[in-house]
N, C-alpha and C. Protein backbone atom coordinates (compact mmCIF):
# COMPACT_ATOMS: atom_id res chain seq x y z
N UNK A 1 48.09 62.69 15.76
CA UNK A 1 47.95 62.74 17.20
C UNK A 1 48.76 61.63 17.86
N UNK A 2 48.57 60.33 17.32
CA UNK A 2 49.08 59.29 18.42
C UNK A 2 50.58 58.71 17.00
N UNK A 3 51.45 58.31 18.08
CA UNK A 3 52.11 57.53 16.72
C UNK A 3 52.43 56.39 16.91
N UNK A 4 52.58 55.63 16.41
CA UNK A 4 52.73 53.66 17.03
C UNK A 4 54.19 53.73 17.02
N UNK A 5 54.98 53.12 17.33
CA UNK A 5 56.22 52.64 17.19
C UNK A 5 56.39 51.63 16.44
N UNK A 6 57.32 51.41 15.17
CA UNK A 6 57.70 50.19 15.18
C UNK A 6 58.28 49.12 15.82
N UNK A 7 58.36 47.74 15.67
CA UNK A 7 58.69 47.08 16.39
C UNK A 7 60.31 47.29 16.80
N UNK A 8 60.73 47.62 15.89
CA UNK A 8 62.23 47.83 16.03
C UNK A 8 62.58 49.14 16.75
N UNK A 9 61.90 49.74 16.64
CA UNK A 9 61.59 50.99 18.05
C UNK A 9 61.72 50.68 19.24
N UNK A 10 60.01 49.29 19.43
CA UNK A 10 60.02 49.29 20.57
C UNK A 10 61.04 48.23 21.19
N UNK A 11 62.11 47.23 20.37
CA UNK A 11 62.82 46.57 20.64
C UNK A 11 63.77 47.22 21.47
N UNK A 12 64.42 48.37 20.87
CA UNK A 12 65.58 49.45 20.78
C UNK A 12 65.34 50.47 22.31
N UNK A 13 63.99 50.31 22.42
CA UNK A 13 63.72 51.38 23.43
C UNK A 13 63.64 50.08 25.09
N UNK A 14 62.79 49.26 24.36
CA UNK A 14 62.00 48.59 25.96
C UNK A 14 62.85 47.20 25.71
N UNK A 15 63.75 46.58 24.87
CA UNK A 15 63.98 45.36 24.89
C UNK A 15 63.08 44.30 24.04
N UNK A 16 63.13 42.91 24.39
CA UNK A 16 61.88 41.95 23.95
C UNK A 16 60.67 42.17 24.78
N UNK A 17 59.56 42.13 24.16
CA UNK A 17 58.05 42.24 24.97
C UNK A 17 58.40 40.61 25.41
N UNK A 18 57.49 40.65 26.58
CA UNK A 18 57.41 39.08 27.12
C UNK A 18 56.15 38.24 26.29
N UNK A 19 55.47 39.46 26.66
CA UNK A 19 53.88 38.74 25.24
C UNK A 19 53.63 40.14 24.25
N UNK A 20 52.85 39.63 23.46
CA UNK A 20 52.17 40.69 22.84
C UNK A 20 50.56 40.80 22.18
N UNK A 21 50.00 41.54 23.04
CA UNK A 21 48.52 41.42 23.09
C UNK A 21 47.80 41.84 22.07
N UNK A 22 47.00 41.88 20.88
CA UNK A 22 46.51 42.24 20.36
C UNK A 22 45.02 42.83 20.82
N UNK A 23 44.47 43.92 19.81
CA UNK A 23 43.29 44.15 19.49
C UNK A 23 42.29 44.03 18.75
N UNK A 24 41.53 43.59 18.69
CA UNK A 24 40.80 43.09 17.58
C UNK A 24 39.02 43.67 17.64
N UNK A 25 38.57 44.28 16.44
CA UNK A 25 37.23 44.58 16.47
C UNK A 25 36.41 44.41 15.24
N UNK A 26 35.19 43.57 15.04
CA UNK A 26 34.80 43.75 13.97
C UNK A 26 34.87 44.87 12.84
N UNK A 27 34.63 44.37 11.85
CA UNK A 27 34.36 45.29 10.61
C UNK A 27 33.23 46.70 10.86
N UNK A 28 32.33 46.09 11.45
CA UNK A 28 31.16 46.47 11.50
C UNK A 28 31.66 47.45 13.35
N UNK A 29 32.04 47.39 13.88
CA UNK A 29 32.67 47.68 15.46
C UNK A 29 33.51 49.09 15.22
N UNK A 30 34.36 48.54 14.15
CA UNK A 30 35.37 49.73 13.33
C UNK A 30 34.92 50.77 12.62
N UNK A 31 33.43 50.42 12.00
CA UNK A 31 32.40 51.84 11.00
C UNK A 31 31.82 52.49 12.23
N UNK A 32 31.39 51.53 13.65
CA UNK A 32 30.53 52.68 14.20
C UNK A 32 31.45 53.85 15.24
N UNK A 33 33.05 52.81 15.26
CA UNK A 33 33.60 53.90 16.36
C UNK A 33 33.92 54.90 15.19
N UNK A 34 34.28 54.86 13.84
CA UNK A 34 34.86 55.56 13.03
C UNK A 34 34.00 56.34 12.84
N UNK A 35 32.75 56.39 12.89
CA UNK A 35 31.42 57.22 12.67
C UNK A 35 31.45 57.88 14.00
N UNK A 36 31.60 57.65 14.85
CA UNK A 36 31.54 58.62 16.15
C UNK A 36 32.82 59.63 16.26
N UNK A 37 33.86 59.00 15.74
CA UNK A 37 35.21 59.70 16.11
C UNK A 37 34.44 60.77 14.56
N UNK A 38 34.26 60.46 13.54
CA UNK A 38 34.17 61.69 12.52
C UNK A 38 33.38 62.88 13.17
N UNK A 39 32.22 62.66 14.06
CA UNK A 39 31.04 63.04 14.29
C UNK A 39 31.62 64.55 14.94
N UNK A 40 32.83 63.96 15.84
CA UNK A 40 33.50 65.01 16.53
C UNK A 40 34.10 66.00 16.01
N UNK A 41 34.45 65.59 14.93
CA UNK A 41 35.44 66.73 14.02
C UNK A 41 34.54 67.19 13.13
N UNK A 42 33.63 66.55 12.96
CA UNK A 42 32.31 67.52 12.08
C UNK A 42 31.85 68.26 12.61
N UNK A 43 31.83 68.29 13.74
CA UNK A 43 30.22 69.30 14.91
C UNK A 43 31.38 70.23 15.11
N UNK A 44 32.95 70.15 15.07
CA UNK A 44 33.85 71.34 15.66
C UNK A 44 34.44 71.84 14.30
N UNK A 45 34.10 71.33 13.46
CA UNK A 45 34.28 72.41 11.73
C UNK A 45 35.93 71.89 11.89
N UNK A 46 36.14 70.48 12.09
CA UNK A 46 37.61 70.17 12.27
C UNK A 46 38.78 70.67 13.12
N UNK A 47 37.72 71.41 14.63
CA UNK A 47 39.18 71.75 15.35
C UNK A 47 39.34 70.81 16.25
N UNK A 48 38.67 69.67 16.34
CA UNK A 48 38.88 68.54 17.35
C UNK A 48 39.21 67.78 16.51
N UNK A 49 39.51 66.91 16.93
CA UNK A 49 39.59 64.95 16.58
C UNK A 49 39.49 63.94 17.56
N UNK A 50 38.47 63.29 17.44
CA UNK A 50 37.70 61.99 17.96
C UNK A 50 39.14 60.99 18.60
N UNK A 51 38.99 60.43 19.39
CA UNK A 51 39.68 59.37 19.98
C UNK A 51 38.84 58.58 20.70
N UNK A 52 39.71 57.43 20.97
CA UNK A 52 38.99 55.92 21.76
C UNK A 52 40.47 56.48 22.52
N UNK A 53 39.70 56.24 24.01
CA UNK A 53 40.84 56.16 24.95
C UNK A 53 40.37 55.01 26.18
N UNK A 54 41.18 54.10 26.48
CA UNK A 54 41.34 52.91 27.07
C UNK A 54 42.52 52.81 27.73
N UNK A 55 42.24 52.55 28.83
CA UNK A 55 42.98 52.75 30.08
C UNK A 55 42.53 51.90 31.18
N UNK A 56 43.48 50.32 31.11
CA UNK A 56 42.43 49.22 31.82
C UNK A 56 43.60 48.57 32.52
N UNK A 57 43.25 47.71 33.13
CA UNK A 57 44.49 46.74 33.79
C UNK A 57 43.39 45.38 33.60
N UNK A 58 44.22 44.14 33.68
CA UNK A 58 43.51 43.06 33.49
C UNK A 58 44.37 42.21 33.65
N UNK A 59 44.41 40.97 34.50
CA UNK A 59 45.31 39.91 34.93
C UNK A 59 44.62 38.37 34.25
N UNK A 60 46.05 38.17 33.79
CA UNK A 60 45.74 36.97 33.50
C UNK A 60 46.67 35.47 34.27
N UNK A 61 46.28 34.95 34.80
CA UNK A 61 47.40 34.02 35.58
C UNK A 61 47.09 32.82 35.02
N UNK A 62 47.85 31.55 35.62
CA UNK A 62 48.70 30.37 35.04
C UNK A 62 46.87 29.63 34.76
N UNK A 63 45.76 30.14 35.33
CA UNK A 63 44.00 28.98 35.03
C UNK A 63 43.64 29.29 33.96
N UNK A 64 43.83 31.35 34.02
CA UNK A 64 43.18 31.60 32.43
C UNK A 64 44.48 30.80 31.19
N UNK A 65 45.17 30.95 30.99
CA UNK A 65 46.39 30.17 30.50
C UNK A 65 45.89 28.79 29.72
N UNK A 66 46.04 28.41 31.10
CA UNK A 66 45.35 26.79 30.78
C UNK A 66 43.93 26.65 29.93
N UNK A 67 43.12 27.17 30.47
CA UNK A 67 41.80 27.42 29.84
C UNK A 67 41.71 27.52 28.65
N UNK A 68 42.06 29.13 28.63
CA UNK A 68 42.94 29.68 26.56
C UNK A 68 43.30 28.20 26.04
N UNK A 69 44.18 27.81 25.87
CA UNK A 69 45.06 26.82 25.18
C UNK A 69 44.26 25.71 25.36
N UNK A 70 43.55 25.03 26.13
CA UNK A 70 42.49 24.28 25.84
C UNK A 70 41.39 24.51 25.20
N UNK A 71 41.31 25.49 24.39
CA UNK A 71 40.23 25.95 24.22
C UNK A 71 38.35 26.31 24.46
N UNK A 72 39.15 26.06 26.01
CA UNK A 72 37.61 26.39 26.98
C UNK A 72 37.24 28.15 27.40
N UNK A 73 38.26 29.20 26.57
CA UNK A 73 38.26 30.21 26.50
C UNK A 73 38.07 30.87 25.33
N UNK A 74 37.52 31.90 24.45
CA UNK A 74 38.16 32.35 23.08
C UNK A 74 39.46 32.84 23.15
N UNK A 75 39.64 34.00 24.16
CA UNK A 75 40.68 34.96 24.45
C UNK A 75 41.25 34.68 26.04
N UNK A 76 42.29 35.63 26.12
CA UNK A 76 43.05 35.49 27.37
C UNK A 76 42.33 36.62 28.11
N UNK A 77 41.69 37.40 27.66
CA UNK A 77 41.07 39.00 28.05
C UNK A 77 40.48 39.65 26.86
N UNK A 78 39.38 39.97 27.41
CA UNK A 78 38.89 41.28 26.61
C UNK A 78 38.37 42.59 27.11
N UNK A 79 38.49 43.58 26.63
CA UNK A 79 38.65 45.37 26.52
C UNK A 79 36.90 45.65 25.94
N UNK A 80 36.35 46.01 27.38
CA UNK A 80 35.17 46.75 26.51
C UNK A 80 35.32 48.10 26.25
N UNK A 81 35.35 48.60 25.49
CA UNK A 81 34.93 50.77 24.92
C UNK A 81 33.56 50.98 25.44
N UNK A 82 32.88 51.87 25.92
CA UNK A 82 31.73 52.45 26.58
C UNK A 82 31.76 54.05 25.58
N UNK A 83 30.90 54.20 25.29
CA UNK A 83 30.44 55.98 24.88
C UNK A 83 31.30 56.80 25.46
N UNK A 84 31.76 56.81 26.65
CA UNK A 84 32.45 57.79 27.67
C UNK A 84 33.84 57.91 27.61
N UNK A 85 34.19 56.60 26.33
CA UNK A 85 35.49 56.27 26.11
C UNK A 85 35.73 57.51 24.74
N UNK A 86 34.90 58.16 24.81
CA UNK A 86 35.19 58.28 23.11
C UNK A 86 35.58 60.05 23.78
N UNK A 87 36.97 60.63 23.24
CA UNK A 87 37.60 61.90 23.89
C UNK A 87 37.57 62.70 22.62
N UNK A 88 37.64 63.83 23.18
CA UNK A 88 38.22 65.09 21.68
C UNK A 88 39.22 65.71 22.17
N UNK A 89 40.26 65.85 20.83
CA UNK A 89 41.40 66.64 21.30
C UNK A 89 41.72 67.65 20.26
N UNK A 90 41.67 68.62 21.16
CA UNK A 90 41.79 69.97 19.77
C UNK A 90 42.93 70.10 19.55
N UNK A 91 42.88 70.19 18.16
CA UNK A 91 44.36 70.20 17.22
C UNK A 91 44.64 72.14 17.52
């Protein structure tokens, strides 16, 4: 369904990224979305497939910055997923 690009893709296509943001989710975060995304393709005898879809905007300016790097922050931003996030797309 989805395909990532390599970096040398996205070099070739968009140039240098200015930053690059990661995602990060527990171990335990990763079994329960992976258990919901299966759930979908089980109940449709495999004509769907489960997705996380996230679609956010989030600003970070020169305080959060400062903050981060002092370490009076963990992160620069974080992405919550909600139930409502979770889509099916029939193959």
């Amino acid at each position: 369904m989805s395909e990532r690009l390599s970096l040398e893709e996205v070099l070739r296509e968009h140039g240098v990224p200015l930053i690059t943001l990661g995602v990060k989710a527990s171990e335990e975060d990763c079994l329960k979305l992976r258990e919901r995304l299966m759930a979908i393709r089980n109940l449709t005898a495999g004509k769907e497939q489960g997705y996380l879809e996230v679609a956010c905007t989030f600003y970070v300016d020169v305080h959060d910055i400062d903050r981060y790097l002092s370490g009076e922050l963990p992160n620069l931003a974080e992405i919550y997923a909600f139930p409502e996030d979770i889509k099916s797309f029939k193959e």
